[in-house]
PDB file of N, CA and C in Angstrom:
ATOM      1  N   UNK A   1      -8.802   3.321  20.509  1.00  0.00           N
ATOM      2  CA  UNK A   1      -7.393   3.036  20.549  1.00  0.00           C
ATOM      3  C   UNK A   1      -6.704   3.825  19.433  1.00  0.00           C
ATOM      4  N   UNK A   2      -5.485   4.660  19.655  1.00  0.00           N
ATOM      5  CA  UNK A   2      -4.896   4.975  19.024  1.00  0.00           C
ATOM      6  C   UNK A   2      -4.517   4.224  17.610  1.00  0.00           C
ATOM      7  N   UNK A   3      -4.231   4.983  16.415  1.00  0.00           N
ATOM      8  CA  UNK A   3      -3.781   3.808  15.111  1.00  0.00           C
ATOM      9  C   UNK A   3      -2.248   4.191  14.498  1.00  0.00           C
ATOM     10  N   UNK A   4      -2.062   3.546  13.978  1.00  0.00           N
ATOM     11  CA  UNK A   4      -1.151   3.683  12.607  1.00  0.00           C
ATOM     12  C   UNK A   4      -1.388   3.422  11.489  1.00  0.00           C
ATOM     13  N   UNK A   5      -0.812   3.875  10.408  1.00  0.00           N
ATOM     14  CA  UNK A   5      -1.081   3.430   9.392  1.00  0.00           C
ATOM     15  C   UNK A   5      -0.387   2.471   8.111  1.00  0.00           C
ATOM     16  N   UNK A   6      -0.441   1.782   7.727  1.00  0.00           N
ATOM     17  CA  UNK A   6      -0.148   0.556   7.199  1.00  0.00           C
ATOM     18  C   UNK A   6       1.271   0.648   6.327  1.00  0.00           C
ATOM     19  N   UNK A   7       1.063   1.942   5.897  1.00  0.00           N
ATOM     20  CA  UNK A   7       2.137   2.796   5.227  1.00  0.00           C
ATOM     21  C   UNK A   7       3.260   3.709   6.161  1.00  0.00           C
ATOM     22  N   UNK A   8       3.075   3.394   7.197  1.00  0.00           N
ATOM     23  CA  UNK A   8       3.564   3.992   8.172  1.00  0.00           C
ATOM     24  C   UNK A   8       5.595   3.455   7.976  1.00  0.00           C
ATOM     25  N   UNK A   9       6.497   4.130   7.829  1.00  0.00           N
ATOM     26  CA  UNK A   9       7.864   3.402   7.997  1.00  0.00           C
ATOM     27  C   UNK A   9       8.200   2.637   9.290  1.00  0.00           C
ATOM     28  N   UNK A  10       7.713   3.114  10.375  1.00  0.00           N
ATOM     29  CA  UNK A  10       7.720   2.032  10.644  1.00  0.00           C
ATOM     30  C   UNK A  10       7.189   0.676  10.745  1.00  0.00           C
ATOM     31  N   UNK A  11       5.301   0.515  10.681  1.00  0.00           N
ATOM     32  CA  UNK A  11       4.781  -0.117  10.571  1.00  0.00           C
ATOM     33  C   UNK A  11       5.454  -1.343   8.947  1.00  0.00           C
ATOM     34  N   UNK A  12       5.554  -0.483   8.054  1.00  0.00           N
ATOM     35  CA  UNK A  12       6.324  -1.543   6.898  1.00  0.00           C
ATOM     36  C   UNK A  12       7.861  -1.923   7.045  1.00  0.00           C
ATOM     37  N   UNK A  13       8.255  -1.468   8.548  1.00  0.00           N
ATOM     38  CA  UNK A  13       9.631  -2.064   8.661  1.00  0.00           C
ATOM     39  C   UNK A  13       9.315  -3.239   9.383  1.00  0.00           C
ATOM     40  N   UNK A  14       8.478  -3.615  10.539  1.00  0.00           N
ATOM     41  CA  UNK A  14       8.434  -4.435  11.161  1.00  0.00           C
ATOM     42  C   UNK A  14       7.271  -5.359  10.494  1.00  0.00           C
ATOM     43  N   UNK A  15       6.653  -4.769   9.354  1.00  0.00           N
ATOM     44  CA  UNK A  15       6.168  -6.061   8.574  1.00  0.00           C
ATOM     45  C   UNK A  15       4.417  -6.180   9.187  1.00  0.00           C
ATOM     46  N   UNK A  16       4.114  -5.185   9.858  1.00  0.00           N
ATOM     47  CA  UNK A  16       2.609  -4.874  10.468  1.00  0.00           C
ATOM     48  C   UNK A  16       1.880  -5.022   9.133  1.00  0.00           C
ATOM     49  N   UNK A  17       0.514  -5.604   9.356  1.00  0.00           N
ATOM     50  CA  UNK A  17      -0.425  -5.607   8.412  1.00  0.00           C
ATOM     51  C   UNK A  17      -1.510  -5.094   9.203  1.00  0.00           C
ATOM     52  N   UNK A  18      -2.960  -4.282   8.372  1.00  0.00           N
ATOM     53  CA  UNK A  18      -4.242  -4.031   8.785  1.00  0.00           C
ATOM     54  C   UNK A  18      -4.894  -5.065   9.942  1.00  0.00           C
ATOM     55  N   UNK A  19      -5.007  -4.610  10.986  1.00  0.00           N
ATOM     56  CA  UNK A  19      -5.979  -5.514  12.157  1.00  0.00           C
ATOM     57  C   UNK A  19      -4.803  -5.879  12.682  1.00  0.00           C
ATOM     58  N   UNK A  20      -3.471  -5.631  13.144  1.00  0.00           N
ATOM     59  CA  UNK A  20      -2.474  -6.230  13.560  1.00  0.00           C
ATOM     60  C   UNK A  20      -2.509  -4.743  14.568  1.00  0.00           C
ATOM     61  N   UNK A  21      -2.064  -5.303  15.963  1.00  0.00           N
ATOM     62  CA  UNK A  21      -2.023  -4.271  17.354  1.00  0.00           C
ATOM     63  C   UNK A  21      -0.488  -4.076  17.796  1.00  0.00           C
ATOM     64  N   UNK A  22       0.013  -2.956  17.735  1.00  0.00           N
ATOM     65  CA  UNK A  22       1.621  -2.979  17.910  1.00  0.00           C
ATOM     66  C   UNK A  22       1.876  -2.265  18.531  1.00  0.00           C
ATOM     67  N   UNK A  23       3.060  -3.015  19.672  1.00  0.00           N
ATOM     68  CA  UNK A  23       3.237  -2.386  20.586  1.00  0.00           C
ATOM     69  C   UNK A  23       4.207  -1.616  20.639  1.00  0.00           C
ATOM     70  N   UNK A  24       4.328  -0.383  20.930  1.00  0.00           N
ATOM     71  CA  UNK A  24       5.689   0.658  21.227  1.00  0.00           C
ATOM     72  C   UNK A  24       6.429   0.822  22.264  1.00  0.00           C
ATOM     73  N   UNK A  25       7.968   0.494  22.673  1.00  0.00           N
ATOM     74  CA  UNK A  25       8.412   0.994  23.498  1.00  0.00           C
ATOM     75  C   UNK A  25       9.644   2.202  23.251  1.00  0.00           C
ATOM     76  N   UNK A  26       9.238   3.047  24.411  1.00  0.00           N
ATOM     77  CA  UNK A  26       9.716   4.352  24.230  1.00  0.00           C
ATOM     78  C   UNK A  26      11.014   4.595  25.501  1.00  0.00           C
ATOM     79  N   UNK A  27      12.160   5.149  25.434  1.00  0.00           N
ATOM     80  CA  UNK A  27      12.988   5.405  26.547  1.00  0.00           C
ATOM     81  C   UNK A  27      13.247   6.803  26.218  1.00  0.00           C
ATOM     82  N   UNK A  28      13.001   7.620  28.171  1.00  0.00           N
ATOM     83  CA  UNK A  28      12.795   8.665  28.000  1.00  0.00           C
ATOM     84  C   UNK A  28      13.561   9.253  29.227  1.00  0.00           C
ATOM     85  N   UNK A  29      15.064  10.536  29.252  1.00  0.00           N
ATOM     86  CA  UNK A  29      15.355  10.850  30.679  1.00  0.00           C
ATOM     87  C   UNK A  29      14.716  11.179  31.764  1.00  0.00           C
ATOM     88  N   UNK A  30      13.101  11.552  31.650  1.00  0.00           N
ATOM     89  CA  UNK A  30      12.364  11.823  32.399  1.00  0.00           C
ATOM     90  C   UNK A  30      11.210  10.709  33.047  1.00  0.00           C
ATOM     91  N   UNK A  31      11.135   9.807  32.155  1.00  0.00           N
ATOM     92  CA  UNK A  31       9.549   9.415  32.033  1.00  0.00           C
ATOM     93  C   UNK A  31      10.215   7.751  32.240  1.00  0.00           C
ATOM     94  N   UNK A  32      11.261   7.383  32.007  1.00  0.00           N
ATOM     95  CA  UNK A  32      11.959   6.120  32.073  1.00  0.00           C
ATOM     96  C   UNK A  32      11.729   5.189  30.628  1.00  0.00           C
ATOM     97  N   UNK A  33      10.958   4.525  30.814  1.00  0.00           N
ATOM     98  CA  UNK A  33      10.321   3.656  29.801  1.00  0.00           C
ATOM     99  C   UNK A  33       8.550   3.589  29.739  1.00  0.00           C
ATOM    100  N   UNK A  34       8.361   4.350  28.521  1.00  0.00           N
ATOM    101  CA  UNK A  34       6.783   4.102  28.417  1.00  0.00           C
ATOM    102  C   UNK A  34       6.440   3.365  27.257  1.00  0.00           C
ATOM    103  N   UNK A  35       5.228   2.512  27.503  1.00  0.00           N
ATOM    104  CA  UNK A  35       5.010   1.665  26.670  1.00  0.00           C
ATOM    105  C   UNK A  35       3.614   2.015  25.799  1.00  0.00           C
ATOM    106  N   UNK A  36       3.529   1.930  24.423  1.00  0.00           N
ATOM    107  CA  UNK A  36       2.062   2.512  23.373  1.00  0.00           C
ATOM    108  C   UNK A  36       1.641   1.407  22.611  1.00  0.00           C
ATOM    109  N   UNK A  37       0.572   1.060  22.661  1.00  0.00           N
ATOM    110  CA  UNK A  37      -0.084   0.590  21.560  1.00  0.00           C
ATOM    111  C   UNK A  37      -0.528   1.197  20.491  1.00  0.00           C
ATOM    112  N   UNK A  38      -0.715   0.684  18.874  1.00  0.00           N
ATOM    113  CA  UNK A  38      -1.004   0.818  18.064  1.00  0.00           C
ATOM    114  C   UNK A  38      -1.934   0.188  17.514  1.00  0.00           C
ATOM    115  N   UNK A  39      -3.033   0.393  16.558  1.00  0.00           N
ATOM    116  CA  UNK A  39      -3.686  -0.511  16.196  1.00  0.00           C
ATOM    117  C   UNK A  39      -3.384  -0.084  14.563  1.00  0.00           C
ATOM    118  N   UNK A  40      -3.234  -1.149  13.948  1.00  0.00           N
ATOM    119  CA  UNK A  40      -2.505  -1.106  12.468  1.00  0.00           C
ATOM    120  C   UNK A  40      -3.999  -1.030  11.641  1.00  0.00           C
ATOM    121  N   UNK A  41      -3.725   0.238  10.578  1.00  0.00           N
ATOM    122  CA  UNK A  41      -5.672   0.571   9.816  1.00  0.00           C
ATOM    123  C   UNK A  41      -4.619   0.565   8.377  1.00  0.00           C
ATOM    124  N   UNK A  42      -5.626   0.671   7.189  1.00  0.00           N
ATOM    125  CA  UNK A  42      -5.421   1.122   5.607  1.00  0.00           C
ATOM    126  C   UNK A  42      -5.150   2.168   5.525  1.00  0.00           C
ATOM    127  N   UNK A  43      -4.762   3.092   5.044  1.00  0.00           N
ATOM    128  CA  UNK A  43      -5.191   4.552   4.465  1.00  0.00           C
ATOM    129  C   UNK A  43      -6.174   4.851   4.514  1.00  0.00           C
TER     130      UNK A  43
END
């Protein structure tokens, strides 16, 4: 699974901690709405 990282701006805007799975939604003129997971790691 794809990650982020803990330090990530957005991950410390929405308050994500390590072992926490976050989900992304994306709006796109082509693609409509796609949706990503994250899995939240340390440095």
């Amino acid at each position: 699974m794809p990650y982020i990282l803990a330090t990530d701006p957005l991950a410390k805007e929405i308050g994500a901690k390590p072992g926490d799975l976050v989900r992304i939604s994306r709006r796109s003129e082509t693609a409509g709405s796609s949706t990503y997971y994250r899995y939240v790691v340390e440095n």
